[in-house]
PDB file of N, CA and C in Angstrom:
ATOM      1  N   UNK A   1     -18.735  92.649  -4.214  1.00  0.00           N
ATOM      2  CA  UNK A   1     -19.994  93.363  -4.263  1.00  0.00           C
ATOM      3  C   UNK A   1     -20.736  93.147  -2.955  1.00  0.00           C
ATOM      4  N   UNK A   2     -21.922  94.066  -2.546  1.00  0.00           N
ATOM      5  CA  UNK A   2     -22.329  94.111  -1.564  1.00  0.00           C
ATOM      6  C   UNK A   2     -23.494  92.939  -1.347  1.00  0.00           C
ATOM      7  N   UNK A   3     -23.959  92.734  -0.566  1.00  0.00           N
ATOM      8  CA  UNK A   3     -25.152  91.443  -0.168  1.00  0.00           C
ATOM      9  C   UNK A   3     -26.627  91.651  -1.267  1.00  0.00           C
ATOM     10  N   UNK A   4     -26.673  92.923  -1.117  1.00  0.00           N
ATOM     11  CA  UNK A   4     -27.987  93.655  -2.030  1.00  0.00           C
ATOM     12  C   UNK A   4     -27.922  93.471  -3.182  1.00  0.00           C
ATOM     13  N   UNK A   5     -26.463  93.882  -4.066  1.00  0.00           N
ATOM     14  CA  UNK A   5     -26.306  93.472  -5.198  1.00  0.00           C
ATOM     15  C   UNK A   5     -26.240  91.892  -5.900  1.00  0.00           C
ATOM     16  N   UNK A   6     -25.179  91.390  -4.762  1.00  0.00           N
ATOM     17  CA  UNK A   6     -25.331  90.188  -4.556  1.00  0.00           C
ATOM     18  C   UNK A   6     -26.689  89.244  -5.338  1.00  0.00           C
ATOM     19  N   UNK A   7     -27.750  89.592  -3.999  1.00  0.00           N
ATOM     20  CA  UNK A   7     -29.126  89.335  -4.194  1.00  0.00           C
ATOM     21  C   UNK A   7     -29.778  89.644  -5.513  1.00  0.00           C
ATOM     22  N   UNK A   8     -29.869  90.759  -6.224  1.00  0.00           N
ATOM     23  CA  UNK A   8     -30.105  90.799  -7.485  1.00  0.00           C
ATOM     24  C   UNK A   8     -29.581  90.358  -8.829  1.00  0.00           C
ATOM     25  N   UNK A   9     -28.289  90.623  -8.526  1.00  0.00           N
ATOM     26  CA  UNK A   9     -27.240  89.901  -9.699  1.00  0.00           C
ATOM     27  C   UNK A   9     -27.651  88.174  -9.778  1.00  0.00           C
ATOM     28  N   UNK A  10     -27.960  87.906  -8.667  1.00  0.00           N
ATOM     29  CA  UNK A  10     -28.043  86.294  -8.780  1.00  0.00           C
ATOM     30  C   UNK A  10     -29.525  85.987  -8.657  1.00  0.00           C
ATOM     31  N   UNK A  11     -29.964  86.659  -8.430  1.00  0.00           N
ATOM     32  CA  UNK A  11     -31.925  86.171  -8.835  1.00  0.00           C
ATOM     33  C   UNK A  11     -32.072  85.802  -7.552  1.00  0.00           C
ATOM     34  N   UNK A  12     -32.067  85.614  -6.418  1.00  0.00           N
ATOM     35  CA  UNK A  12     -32.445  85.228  -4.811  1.00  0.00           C
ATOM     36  C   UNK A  12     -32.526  85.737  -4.192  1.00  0.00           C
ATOM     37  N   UNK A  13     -33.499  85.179  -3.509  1.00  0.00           N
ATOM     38  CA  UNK A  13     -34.549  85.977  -2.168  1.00  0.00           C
ATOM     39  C   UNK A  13     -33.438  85.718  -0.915  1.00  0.00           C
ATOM     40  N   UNK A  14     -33.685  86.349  -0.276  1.00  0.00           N
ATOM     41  CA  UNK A  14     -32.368  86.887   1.156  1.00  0.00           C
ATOM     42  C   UNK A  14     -32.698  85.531   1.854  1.00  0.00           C
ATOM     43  N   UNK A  15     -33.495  84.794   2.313  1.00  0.00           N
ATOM     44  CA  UNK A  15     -33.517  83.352   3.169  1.00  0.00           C
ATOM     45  C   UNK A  15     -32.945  82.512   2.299  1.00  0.00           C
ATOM     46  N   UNK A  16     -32.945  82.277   1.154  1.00  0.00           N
ATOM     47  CA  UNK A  16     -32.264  81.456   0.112  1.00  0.00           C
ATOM     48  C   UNK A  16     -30.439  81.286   0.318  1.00  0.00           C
ATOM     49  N   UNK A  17     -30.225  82.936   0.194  1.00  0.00           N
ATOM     50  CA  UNK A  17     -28.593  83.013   0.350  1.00  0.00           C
ATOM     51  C   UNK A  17     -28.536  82.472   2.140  1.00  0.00           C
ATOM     52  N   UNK A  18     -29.121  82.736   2.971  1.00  0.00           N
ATOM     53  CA  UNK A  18     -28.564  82.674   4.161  1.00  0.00           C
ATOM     54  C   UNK A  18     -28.795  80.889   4.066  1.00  0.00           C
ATOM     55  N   UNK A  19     -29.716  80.568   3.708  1.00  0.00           N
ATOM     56  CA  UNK A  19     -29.633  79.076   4.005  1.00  0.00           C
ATOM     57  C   UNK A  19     -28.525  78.488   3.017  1.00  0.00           C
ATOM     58  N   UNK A  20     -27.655  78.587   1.733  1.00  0.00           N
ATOM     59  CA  UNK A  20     -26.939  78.135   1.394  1.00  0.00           C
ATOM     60  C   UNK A  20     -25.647  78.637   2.280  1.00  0.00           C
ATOM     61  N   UNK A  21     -25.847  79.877   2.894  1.00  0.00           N
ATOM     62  CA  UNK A  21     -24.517  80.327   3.617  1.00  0.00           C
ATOM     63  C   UNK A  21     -24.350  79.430   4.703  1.00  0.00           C
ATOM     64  N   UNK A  22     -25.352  79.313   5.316  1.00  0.00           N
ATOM     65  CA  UNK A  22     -25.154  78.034   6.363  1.00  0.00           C
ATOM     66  C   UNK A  22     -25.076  76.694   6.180  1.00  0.00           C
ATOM     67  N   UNK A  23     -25.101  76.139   4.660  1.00  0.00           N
ATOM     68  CA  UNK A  23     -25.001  74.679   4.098  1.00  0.00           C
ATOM     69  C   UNK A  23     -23.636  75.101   3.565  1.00  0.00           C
ATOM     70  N   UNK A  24     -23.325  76.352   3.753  1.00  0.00           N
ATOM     71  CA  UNK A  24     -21.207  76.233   3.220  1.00  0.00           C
ATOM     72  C   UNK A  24     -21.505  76.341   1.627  1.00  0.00           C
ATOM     73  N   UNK A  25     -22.777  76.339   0.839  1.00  0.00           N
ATOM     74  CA  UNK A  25     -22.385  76.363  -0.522  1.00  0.00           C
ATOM     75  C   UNK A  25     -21.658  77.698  -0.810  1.00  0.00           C
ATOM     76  N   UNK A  26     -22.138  78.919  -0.409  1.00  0.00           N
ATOM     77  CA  UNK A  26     -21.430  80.031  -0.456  1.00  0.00           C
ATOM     78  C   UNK A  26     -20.887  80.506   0.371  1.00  0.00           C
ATOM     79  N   UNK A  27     -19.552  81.096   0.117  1.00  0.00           N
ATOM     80  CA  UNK A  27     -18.770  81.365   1.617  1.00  0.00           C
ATOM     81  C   UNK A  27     -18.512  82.479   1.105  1.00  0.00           C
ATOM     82  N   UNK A  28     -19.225  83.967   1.536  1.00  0.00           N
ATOM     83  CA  UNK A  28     -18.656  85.411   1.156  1.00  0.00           C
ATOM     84  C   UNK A  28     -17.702  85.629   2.258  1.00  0.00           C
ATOM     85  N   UNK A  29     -16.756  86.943   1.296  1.00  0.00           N
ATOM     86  CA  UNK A  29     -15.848  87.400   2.663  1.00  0.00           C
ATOM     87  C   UNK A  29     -16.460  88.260   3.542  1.00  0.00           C
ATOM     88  N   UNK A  30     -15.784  88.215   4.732  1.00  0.00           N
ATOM     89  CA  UNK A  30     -16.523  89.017   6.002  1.00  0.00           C
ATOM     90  C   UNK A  30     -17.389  88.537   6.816  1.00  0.00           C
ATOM     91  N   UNK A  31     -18.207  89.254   7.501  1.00  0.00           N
ATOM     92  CA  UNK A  31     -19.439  88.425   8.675  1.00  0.00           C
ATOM     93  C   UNK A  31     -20.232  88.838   7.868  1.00  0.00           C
ATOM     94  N   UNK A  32     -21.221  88.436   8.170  1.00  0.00           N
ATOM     95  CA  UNK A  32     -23.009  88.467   7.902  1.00  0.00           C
ATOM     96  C   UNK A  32     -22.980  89.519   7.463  1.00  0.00           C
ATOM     97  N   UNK A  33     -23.159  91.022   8.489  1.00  0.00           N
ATOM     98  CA  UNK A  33     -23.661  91.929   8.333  1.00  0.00           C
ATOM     99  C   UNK A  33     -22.585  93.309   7.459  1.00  0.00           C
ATOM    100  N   UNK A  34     -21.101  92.268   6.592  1.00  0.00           N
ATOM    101  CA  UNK A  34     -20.531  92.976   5.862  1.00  0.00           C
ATOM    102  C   UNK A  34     -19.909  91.914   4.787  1.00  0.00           C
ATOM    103  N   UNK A  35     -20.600  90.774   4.435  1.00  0.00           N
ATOM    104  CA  UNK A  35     -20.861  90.300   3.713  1.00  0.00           C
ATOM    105  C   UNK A  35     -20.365  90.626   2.395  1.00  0.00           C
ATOM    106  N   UNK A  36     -19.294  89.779   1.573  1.00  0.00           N
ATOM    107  CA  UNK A  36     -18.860  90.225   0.419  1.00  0.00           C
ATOM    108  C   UNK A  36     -18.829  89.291  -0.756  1.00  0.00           C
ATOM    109  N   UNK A  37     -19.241  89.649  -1.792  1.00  0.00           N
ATOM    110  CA  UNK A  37     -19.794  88.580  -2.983  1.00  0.00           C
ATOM    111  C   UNK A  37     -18.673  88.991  -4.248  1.00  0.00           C
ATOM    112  N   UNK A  38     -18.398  87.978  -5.003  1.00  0.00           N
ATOM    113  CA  UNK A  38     -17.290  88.013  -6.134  1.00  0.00           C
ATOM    114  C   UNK A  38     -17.852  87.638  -7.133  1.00  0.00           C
ATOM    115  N   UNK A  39     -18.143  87.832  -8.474  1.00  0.00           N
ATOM    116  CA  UNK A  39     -18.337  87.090  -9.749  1.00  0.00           C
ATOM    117  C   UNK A  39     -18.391  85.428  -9.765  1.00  0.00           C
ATOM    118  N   UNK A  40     -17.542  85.073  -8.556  1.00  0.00           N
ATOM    119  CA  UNK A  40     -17.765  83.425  -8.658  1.00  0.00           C
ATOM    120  C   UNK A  40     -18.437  83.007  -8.055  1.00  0.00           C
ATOM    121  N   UNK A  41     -19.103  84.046  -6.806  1.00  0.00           N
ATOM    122  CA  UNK A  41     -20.020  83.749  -5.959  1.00  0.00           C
ATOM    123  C   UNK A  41     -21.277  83.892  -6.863  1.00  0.00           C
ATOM    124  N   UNK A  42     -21.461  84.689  -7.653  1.00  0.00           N
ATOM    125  CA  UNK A  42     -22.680  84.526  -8.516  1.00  0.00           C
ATOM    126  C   UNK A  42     -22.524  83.584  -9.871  1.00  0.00           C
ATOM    127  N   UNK A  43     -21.301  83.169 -10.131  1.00  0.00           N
ATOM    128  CA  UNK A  43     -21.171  81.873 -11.125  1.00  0.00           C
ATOM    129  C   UNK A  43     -21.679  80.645 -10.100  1.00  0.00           C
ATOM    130  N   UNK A  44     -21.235  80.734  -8.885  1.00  0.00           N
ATOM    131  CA  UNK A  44     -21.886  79.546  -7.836  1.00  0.00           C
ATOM    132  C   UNK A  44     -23.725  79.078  -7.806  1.00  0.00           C
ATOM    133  N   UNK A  45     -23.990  80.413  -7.741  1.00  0.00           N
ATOM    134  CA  UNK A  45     -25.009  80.753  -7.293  1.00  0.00           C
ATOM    135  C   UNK A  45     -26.218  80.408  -8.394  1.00  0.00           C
ATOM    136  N   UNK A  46     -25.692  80.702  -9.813  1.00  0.00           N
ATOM    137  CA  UNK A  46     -26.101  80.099 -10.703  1.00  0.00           C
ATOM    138  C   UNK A  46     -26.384  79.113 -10.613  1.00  0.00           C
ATOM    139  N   UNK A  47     -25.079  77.895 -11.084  1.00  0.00           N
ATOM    140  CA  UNK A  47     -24.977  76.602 -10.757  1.00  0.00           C
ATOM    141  C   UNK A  47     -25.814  76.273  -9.751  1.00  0.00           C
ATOM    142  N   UNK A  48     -25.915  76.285  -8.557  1.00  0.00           N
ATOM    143  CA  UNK A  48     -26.777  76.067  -7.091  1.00  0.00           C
ATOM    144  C   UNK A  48     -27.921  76.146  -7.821  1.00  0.00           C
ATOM    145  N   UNK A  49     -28.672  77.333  -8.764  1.00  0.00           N
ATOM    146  CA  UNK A  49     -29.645  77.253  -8.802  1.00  0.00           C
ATOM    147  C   UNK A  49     -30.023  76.702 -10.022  1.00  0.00           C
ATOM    148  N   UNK A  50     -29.132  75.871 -10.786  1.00  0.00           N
ATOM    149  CA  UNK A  50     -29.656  75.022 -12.324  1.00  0.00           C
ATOM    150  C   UNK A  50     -29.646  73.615 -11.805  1.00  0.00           C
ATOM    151  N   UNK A  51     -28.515  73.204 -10.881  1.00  0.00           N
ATOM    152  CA  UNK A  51     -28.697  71.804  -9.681  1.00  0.00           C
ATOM    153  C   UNK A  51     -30.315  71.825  -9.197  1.00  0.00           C
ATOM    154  N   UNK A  52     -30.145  72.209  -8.400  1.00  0.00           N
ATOM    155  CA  UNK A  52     -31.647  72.640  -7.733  1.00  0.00           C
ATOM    156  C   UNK A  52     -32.767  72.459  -8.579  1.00  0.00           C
ATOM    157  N   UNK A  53     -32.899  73.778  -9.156  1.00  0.00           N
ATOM    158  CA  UNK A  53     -34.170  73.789 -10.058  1.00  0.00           C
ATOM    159  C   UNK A  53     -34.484  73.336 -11.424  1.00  0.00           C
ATOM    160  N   UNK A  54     -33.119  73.880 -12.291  1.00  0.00           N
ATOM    161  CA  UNK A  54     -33.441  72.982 -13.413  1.00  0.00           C
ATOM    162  C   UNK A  54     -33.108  71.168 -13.609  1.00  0.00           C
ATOM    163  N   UNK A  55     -32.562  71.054 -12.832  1.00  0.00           N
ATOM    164  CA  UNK A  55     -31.846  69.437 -13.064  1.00  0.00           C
ATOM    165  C   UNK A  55     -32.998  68.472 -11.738  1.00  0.00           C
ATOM    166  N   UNK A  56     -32.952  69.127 -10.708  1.00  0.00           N
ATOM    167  CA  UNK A  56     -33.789  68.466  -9.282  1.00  0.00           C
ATOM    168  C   UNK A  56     -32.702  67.767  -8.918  1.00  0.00           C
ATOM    169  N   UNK A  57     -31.379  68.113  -8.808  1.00  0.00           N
ATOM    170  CA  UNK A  57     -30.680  67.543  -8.027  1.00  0.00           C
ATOM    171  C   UNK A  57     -31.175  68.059  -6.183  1.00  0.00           C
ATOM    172  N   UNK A  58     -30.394  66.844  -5.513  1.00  0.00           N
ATOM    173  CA  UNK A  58     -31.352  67.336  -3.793  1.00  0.00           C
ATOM    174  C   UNK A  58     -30.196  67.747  -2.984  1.00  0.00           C
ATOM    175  N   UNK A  59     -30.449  68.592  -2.048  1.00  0.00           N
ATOM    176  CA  UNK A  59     -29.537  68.797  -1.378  1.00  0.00           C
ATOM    177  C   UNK A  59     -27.977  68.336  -1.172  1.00  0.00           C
ATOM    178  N   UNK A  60     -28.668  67.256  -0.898  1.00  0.00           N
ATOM    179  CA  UNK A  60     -27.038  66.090  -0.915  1.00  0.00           C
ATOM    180  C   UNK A  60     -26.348  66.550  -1.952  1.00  0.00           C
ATOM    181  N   UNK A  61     -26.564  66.018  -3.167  1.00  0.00           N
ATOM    182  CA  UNK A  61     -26.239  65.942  -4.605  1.00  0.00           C
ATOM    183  C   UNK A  61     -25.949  67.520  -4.460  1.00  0.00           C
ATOM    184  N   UNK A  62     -26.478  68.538  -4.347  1.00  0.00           N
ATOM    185  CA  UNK A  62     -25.630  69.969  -4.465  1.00  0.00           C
ATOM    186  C   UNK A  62     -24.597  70.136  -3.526  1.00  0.00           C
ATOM    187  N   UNK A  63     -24.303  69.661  -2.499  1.00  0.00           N
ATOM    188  CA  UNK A  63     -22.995  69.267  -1.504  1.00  0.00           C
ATOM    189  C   UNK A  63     -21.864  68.437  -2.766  1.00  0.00           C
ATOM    190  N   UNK A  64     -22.359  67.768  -2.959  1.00  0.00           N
ATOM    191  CA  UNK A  64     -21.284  66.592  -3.435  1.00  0.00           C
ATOM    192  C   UNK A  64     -20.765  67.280  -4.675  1.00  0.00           C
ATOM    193  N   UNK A  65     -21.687  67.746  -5.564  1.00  0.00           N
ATOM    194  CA  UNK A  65     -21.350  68.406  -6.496  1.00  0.00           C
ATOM    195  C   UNK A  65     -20.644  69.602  -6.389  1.00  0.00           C
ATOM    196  N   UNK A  66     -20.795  70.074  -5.551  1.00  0.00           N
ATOM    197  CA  UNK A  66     -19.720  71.821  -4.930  1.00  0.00           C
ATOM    198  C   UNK A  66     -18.694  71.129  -4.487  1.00  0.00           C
ATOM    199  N   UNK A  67     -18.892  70.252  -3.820  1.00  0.00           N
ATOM    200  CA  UNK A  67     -17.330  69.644  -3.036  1.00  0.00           C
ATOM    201  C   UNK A  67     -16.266  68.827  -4.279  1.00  0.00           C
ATOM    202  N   UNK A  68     -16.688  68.349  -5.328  1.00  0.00           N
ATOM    203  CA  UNK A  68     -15.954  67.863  -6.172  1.00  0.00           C
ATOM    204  C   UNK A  68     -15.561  69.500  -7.072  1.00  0.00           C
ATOM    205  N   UNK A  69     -16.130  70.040  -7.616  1.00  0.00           N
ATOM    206  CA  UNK A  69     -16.109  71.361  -8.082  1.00  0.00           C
ATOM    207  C   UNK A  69     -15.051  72.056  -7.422  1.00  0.00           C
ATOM    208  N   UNK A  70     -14.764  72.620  -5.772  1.00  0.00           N
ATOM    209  CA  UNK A  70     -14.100  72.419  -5.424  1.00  0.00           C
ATOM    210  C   UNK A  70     -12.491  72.313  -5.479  1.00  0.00           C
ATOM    211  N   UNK A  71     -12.636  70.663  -5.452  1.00  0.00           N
ATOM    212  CA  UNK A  71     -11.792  69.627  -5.631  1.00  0.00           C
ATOM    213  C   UNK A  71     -11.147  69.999  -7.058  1.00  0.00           C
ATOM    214  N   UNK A  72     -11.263  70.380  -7.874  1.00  0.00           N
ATOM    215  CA  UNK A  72     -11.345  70.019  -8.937  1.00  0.00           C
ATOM    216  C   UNK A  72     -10.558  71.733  -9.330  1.00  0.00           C
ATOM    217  N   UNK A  73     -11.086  72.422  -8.925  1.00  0.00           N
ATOM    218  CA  UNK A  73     -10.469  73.858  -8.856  1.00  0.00           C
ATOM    219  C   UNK A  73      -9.471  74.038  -8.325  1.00  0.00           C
ATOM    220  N   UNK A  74      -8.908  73.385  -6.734  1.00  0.00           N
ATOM    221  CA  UNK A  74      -7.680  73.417  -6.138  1.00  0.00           C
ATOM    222  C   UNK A  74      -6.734  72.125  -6.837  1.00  0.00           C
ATOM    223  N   UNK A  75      -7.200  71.551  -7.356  1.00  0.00           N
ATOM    224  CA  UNK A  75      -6.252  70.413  -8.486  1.00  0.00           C
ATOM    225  C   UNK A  75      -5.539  71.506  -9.249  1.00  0.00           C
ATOM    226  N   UNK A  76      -6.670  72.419 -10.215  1.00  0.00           N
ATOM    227  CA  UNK A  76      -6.127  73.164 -10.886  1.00  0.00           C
ATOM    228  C   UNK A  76      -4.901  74.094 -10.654  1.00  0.00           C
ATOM    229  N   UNK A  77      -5.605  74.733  -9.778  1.00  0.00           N
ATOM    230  CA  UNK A  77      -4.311  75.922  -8.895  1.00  0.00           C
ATOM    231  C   UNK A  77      -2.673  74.970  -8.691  1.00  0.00           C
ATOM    232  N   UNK A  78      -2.874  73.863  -8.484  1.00  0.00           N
ATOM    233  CA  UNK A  78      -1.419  72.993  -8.005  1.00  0.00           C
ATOM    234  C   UNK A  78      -0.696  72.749  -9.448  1.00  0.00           C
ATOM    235  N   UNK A  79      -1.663  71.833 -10.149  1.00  0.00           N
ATOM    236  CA  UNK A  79      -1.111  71.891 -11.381  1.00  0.00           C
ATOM    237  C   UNK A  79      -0.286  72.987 -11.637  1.00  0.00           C
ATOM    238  N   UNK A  80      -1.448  73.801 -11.936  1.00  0.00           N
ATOM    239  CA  UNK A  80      -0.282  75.131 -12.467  1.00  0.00           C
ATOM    240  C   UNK A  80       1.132  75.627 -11.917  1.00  0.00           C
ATOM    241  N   UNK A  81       0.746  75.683 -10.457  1.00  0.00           N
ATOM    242  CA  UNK A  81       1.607  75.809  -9.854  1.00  0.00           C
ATOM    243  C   UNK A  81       2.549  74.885  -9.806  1.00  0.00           C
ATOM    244  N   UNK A  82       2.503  73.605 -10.653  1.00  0.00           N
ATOM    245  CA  UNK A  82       3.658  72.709 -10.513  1.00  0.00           C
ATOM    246  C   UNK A  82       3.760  73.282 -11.783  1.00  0.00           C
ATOM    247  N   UNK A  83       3.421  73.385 -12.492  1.00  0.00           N
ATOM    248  CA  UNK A  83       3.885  73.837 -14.194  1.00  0.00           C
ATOM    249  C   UNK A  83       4.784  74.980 -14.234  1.00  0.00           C
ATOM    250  N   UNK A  84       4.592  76.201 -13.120  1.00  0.00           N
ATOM    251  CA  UNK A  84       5.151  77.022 -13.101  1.00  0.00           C
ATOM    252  C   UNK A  84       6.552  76.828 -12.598  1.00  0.00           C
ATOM    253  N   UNK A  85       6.526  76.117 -12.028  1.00  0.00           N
ATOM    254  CA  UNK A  85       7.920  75.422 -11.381  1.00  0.00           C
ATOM    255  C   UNK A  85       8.532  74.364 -12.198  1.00  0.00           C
ATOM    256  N   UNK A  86       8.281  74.101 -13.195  1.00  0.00           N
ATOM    257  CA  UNK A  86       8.945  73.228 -13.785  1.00  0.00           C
ATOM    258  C   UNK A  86       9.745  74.472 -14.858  1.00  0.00           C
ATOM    259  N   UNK A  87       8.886  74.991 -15.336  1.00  0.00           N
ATOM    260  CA  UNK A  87       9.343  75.981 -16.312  1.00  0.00           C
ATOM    261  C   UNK A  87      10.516  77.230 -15.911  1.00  0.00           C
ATOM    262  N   UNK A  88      10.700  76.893 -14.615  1.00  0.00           N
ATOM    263  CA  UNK A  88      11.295  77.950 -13.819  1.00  0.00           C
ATOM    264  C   UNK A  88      12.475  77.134 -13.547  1.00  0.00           C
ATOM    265  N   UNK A  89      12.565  75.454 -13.709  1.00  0.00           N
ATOM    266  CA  UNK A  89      13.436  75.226 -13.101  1.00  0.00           C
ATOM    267  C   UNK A  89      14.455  74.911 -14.213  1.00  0.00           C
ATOM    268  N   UNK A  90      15.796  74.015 -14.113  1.00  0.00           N
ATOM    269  CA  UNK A  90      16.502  73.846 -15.253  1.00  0.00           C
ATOM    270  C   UNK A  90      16.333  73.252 -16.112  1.00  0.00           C
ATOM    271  N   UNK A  91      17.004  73.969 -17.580  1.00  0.00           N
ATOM    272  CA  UNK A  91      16.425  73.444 -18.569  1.00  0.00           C
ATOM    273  C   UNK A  91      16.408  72.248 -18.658  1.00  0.00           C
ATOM    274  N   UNK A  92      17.217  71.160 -18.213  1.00  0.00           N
ATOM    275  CA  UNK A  92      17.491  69.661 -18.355  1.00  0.00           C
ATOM    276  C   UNK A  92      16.117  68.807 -17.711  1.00  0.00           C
ATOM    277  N   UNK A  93      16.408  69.049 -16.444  1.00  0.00           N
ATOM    278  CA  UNK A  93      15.202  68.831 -15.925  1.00  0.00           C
ATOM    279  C   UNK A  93      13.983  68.797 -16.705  1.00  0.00           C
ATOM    280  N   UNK A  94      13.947  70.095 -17.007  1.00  0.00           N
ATOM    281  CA  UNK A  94      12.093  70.614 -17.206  1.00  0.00           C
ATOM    282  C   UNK A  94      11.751  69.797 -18.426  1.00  0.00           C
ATOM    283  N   UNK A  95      12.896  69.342 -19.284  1.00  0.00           N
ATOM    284  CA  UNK A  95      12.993  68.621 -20.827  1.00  0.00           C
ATOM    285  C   UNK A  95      12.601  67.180 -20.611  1.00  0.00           C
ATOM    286  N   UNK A  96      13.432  67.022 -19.288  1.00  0.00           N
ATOM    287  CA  UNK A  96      13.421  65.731 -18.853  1.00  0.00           C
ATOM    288  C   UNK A  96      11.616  65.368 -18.384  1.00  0.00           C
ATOM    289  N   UNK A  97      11.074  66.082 -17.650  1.00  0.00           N
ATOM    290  CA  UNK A  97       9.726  65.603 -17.117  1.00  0.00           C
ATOM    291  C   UNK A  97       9.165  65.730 -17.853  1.00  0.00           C
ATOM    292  N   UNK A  98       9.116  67.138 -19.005  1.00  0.00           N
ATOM    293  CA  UNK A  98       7.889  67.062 -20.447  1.00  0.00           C
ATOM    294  C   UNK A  98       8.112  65.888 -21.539  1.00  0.00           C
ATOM    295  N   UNK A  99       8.909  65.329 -21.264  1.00  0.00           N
ATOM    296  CA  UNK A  99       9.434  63.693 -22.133  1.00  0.00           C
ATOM    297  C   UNK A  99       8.699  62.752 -21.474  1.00  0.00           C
ATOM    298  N   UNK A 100       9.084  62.881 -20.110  1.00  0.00           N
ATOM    299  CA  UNK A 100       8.681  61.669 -19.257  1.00  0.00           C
ATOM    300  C   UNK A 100       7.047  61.752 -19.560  1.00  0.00           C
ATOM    301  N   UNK A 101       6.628  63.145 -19.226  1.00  0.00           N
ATOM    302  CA  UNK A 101       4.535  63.389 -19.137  1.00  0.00           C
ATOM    303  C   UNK A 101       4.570  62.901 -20.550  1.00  0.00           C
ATOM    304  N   UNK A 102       5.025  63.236 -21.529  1.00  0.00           N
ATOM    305  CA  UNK A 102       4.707  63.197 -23.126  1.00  0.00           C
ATOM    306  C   UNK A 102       4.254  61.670 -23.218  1.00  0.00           C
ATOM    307  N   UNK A 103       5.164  60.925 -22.204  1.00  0.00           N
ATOM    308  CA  UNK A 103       5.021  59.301 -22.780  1.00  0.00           C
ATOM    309  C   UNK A 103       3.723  58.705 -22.262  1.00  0.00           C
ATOM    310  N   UNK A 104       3.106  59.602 -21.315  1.00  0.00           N
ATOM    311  CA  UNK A 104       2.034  58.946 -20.532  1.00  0.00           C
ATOM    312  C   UNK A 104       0.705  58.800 -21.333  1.00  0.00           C
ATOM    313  N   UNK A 105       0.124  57.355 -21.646  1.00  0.00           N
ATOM    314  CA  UNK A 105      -1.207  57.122 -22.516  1.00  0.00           C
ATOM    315  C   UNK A 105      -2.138  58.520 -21.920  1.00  0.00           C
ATOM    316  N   UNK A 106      -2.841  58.533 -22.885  1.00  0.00           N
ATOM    317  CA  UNK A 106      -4.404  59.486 -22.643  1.00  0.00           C
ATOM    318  C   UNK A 106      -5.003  58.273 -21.351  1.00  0.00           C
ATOM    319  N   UNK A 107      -5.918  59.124 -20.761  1.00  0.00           N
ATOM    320  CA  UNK A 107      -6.483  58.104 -20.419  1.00  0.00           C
ATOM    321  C   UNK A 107      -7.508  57.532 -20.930  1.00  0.00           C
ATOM    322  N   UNK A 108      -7.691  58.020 -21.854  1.00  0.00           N
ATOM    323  CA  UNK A 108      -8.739  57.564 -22.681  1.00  0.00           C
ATOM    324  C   UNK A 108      -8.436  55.501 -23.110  1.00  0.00           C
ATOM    325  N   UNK A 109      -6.988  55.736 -23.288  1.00  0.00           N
ATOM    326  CA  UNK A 109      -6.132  54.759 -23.753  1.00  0.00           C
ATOM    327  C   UNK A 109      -6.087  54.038 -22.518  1.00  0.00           C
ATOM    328  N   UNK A 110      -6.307  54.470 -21.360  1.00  0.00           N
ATOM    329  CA  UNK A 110      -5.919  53.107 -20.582  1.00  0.00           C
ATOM    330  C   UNK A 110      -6.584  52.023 -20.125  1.00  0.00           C
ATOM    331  N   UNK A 111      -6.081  51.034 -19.870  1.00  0.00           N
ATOM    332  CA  UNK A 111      -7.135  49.836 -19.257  1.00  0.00           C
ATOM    333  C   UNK A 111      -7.027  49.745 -18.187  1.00  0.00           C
ATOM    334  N   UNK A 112      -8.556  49.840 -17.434  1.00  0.00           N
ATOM    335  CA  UNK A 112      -8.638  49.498 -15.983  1.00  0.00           C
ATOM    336  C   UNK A 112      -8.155  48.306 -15.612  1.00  0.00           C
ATOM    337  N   UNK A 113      -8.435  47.734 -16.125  1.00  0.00           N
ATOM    338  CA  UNK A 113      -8.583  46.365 -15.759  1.00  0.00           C
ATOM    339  C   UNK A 113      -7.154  45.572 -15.921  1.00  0.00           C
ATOM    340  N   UNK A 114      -5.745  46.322 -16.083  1.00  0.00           N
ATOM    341  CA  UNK A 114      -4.428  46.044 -16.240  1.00  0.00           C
ATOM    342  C   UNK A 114      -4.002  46.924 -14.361  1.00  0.00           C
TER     343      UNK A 114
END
């Protein structure tokens, strides 16, 4: 979507987006002046603004929190992508590692302190 829509879909005033564009919280595709916004850019944008305003998390804390978020999203993508490759690969194998993962405690179950 375009910068305009952008701006309305997500409730923010145009210095708002440019100053998170330059703190890296939002990274649209394109330059500035062709600027392109996705559904996650306004799921971001949300978030940014319940950190912020409803919670008073501070700047920092909305860095750290996008950067684990993030983190946490490209975990996902690998996972899968190792899942997809297991399932792709031979049956022995793939039997063999869902045995091996099966045996692993929750972590709920584990002790740090071992």
């Amino acid at each position: 979507m375009q910068y305009r829509e952008f701006l309305v879909r997500a409730h923010l005033e145009d210095n708002v987006v440019k100053e998170w564009v330059t703190a890296g919280w939002l990274i649209p595709a394109g330059d500035e002046g062709q600027a392109e916004f996705t559904e996650v850019d306004i799921a971001r944008a949300h978030l940014i603004t319940d950190l912020k305003g409803g919670i008073g998390v501070n700047d920092e804390g909305v860095s750290v929190v996008l950067h684990l978020l993030d983190q946490l999203h490209g975990l996902r993508r690998t996972l899968g992508d190792i899942l997809a490759a297991v399932h792709a690969g031979p049956d022995d194998l793939r039997e063999q590692l869902l045995s091996h993962l099966g045996n692993f405690p929750a972590q709920s179950d584990r002790n740090p302190d071992k």
